[in-house]
Protein backbone atom coordinates (compact mmCIF):
# COMPACT_ATOMS: atom_id res chain seq x y z
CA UNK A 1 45.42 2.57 -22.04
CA UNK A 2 46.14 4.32 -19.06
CA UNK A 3 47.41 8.31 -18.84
CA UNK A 4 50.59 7.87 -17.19
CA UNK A 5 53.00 5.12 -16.37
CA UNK A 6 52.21 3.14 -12.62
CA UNK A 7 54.74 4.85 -10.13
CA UNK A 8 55.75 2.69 -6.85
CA UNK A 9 55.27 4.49 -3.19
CA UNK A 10 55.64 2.52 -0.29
CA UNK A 11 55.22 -0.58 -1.76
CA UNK A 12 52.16 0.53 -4.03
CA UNK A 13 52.01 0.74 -7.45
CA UNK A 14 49.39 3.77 -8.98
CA UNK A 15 48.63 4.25 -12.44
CA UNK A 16 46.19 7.36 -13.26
CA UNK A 17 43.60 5.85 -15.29
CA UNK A 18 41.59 9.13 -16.01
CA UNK A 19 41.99 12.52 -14.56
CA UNK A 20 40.99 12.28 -10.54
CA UNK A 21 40.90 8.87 -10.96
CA UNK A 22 44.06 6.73 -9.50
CA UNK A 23 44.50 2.82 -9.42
CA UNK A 24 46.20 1.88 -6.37
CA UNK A 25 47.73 -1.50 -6.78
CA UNK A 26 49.28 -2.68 -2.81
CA UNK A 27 51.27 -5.35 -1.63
CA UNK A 28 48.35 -7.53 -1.81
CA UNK A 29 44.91 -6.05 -2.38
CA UNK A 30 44.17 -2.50 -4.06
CA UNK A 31 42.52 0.51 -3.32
CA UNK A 32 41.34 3.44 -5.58
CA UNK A 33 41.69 7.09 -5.16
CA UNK A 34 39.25 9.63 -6.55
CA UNK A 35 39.78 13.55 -6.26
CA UNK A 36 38.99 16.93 -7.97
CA UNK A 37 42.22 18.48 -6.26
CA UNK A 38 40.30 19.55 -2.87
CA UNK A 39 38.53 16.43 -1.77
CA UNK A 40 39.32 12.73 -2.02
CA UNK A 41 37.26 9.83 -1.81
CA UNK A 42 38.48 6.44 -1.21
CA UNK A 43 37.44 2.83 -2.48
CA UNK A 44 38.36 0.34 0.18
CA UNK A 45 41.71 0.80 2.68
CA UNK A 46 44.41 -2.48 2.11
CA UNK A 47 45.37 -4.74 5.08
CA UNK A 48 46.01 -3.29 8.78
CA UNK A 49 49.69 -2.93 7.81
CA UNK A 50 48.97 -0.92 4.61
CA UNK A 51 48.93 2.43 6.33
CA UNK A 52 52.17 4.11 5.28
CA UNK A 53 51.34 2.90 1.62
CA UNK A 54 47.32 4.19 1.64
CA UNK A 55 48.54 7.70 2.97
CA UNK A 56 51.30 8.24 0.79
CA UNK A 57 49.51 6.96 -1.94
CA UNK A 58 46.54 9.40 -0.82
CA UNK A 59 49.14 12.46 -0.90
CA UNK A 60 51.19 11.20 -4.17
CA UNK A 61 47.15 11.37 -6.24
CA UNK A 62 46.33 14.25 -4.72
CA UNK A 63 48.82 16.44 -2.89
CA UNK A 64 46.70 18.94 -0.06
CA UNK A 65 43.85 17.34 -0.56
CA UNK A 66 41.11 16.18 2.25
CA UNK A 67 40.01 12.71 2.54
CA UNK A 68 36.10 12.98 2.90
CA UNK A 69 34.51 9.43 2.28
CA UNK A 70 35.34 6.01 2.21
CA UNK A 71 33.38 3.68 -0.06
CA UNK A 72 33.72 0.63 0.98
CA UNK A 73 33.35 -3.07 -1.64
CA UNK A 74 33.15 -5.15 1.03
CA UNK A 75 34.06 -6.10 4.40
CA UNK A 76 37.16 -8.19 4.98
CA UNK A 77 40.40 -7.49 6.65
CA UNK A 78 42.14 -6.78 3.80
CA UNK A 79 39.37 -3.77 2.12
CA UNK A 80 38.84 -2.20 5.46
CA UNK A 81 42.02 -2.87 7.71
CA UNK A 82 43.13 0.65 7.65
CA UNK A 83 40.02 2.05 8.07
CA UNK A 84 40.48 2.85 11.56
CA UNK A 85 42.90 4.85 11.71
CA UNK A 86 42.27 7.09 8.36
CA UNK A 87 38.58 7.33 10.45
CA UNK A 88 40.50 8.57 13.87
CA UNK A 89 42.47 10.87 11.47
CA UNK A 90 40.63 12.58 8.74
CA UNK A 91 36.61 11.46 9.77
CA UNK A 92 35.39 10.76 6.71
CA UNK A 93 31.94 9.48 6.13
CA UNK A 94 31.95 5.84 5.57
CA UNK A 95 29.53 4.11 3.00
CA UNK A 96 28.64 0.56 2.26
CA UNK A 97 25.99 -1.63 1.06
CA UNK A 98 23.33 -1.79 4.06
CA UNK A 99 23.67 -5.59 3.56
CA UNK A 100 27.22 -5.13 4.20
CA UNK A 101 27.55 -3.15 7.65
CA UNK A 102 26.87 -6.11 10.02
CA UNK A 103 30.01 -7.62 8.52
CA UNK A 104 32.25 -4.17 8.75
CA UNK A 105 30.84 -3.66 12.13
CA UNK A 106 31.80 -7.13 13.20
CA UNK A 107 28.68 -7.80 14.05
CA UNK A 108 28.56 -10.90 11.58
CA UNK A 109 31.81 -12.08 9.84
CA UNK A 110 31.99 -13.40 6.33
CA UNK A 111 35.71 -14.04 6.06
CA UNK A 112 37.73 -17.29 5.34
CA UNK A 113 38.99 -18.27 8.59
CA UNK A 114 42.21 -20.65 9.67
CA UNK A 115 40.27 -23.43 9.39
CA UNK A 116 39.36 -22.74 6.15
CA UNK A 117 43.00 -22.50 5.00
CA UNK A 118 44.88 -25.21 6.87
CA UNK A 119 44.28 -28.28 5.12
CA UNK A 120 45.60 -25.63 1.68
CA UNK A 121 48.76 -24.81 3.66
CA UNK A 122 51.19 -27.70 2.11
CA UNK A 123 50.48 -25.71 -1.42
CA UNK A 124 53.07 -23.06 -1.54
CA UNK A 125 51.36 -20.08 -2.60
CA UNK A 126 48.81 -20.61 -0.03
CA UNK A 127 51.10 -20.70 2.58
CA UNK A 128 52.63 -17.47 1.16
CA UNK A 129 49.69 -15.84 1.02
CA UNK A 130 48.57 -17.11 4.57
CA UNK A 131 51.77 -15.61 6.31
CA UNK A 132 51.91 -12.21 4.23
CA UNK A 133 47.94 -12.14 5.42
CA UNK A 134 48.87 -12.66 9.65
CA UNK A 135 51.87 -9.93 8.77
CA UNK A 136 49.62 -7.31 7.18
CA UNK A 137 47.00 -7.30 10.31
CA UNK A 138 44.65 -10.36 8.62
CA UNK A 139 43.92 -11.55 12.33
CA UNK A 140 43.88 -8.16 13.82
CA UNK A 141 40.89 -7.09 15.90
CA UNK A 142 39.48 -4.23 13.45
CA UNK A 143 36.35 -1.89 14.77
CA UNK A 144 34.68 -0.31 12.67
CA UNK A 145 30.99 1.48 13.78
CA UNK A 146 30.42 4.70 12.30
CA UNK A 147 28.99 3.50 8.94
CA UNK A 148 26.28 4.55 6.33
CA UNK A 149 24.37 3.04 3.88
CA UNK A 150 24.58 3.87 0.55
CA UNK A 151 22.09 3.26 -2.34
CA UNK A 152 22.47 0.64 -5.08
CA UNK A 153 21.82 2.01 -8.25
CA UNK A 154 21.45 5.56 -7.07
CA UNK A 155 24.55 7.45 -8.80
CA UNK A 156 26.66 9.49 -6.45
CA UNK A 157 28.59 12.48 -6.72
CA UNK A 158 31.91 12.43 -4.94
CA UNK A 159 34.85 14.37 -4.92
CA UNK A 160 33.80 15.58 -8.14
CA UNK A 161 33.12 11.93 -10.18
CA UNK A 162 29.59 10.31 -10.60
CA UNK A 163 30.05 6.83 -8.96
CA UNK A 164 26.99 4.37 -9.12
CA UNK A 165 26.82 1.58 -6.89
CA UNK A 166 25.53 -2.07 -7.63
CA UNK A 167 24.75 -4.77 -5.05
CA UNK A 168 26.51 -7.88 -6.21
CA UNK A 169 26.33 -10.05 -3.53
CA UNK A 170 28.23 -13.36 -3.32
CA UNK A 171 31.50 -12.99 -2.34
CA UNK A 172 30.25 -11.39 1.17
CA UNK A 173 26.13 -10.59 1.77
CA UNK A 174 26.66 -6.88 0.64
CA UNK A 175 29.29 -6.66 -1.70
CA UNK A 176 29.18 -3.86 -4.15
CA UNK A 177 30.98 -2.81 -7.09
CA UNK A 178 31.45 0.76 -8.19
CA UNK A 179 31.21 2.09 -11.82
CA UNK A 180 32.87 4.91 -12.86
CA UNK A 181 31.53 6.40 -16.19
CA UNK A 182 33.06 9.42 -16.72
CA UNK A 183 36.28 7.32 -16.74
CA UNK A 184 34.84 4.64 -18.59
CA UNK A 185 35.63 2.14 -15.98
CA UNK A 186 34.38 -0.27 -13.10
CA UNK A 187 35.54 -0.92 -9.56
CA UNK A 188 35.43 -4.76 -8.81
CA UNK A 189 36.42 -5.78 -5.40
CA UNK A 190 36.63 -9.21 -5.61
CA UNK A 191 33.97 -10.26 -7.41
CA UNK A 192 35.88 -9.81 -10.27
CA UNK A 193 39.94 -9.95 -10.04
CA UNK A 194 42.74 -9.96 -12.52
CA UNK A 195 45.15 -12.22 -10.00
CA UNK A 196 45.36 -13.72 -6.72
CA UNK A 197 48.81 -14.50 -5.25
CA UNK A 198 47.24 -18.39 -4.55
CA UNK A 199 46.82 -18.65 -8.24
CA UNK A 200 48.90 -18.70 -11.38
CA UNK A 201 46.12 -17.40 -13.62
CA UNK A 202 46.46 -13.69 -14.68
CA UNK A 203 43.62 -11.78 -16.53
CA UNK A 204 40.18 -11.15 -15.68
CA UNK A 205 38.82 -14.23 -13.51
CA UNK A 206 36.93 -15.35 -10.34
CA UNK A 207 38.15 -15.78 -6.88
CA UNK A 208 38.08 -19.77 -6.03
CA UNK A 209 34.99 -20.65 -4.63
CA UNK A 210 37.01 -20.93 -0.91
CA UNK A 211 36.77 -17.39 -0.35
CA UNK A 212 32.79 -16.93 -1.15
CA UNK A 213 30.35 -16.23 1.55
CA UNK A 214 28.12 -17.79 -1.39
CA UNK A 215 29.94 -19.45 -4.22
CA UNK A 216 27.18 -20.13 -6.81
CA UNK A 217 26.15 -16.81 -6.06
CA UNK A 218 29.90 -15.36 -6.62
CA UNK A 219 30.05 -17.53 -9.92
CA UNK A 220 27.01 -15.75 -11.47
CA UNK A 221 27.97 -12.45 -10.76
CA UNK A 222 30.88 -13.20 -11.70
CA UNK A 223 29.92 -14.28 -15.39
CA UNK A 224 27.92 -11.21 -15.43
CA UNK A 225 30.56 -8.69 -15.01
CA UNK A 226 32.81 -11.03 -17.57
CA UNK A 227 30.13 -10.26 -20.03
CA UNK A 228 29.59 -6.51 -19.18
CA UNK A 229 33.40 -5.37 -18.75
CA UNK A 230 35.96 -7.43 -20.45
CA UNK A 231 35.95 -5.50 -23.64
CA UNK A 232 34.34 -2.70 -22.73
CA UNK A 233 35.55 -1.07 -19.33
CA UNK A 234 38.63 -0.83 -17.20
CA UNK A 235 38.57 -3.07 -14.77
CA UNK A 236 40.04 -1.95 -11.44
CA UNK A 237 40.24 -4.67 -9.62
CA UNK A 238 40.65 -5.34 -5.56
CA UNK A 239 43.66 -8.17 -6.49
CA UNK A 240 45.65 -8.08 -9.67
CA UNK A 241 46.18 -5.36 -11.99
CA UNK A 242 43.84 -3.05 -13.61
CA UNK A 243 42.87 -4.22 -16.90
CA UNK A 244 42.20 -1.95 -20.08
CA UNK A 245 40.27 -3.05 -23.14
CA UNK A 246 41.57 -4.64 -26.37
C-alpha cells in the first residue's frame, strides 16, 4: 500500500509510494517525481496546460529542491507538453529512448491525429476526452531539441534512486518504461494503464489499439508487463491510478 494518503494540488492528485518517490496523478495523464531532498528528477511533464499543477506538484514532493532531469516515456503532447517551459526554467537534462527523439523533436510524429478521432466523436467519452485534449495544449505547437539518449537496460542513478530503463516499443517507436527497484515498483507510460477517460474499464489494461504507433506490437508488450507486474510491482501508470499488489 502506499505511505501516505494522495493529497490534491492544482488539480493533481500525489500519493508517496516510497520515500523520494511521488505518484503524480493530473487531470488527465500522470507524471512521477523522484528526489533525495536536493535534486529532483522527473518522469514525463502532463499536457501544455498542466504547468501550474507539474510545479506545484514539483514543490509539494520536494520543497527547495532543483529539478535536474527529465526522463521522458514517450513523446506525445500529453508526456512532454510542459516540457518547454520547465526546460526554459530550470535546464534540466532531458533523456529518452534514442528511438524516441525524432518524435520529441518533431522531427517524426507518432500521435493520433483529428482524423483519427472524428469518426469516434458521436461516443461521449471520446468527445470528452477530445475537447479536454484541444483545452490542455493537445494541438499546441511543442519544440523540444535539447535531448539525450539514454541506455536501455543500463541502470541509472538519479536524484538519489537507481532507475533502469527498458525499450518497449509499440505504443510510439521508442517508448520506454522505467523500473524502480528500490521502491519495488515500475513506471508504465502507456504501455500499460490502469484507466483511460474513453473507457469504462479500471485496473491494469491496454490502451485501444487507436492510439498505437504499432498495435500488435503494443499488445505484446503489453501482455508482457501484465505478466511481470500485476502481482508483483506498483504500477505507476501514465493514465489511471497507481496500482499496488494484492
Amino acid at each position: 500500500m502506499s505511505t501516505s494518503r494522495p493529497e490534491n494540488h492544482a488539480h493533481a492528485r500525489i500519493t508517496r509510494v516510497a520515500p523520494g518517490v511521488h505518484f503524480v496523478e493530473g487531470p488527465a495523464s500522470n507524471w512521477v517525481v523522484l528526489s533525495d531532498g536536493d535534486t529532483i528528477t522527473l518522469v514525463d511533464t502532463g499536457y501544455p496546460a498542466d504547468l501550474a499543477a507539474v510545479e506545484q506538484s514539483l514543490e509539494a514532493c520536494a520543497p527547495g529542491a532543483r529539478l535536474t532531469t527529465v526522463l521522458i516515456t514517450h513523446g506525445h503532447s500529453d508526456h512532454i507538453g510542459t516540457l518547454p517551459e520547465l526546460a526554459k526554467k530550470h535546464a534540466p537534462r532531458v533523456l529518452a529512448a534514442a528511438e524516441e527523439i525524432p518524435n520529441i523533436r518533431r522531427e517524426e510524429l507518432h500521435q493520433i491525429g483529428i482524423g483519427d478521432i472524428l469518426p469516434r466523436l458521436a461516443k461521449p467519452r471520446y468527445a470528452r476526452w477530445t475537447l479536454h485534449a484541444i483545452r490542455a495544449g493537445g494541438l499546441a505547437p511543442i519544440e523540444v531539441r535539447e535531448v539525450e539518449p539514454v541506455e536501455p537496460g543500463i541502470a541509472l542513478t538519479l536524484s538519489g534512486h537507481t532507475v533502469i530503463p527498458r525499450l518497449t516499443p509499440g505504443h510510439t517507436p521508442g517508448h520506454l518504461v522505467f523500473a524502480l527497484p528500490d521502491a519495488n515498483a515500475l513506471i508504465t507510460g502507456d504501455a500499460l494503464i490502469t484507466a483511460h477517460p474513453t473507457v469504462s474499464t479500471r485496473g491494469p489494461q491496454a490502451l485501444g489499439d487507436i492510439w498505437h504507433w504499432d498495435a500488435p506490437a503494443a499488445r505484446r508488450v503489453f501482455a508482457e508487463l501484465a505478466e511481470e507486474t500485476c502481482d508483483r510491482l506498483i504500477i505507476l501508470p501514465g493514465h489511471g491510478p497507481s496500482h499496488f499488489p494484492a
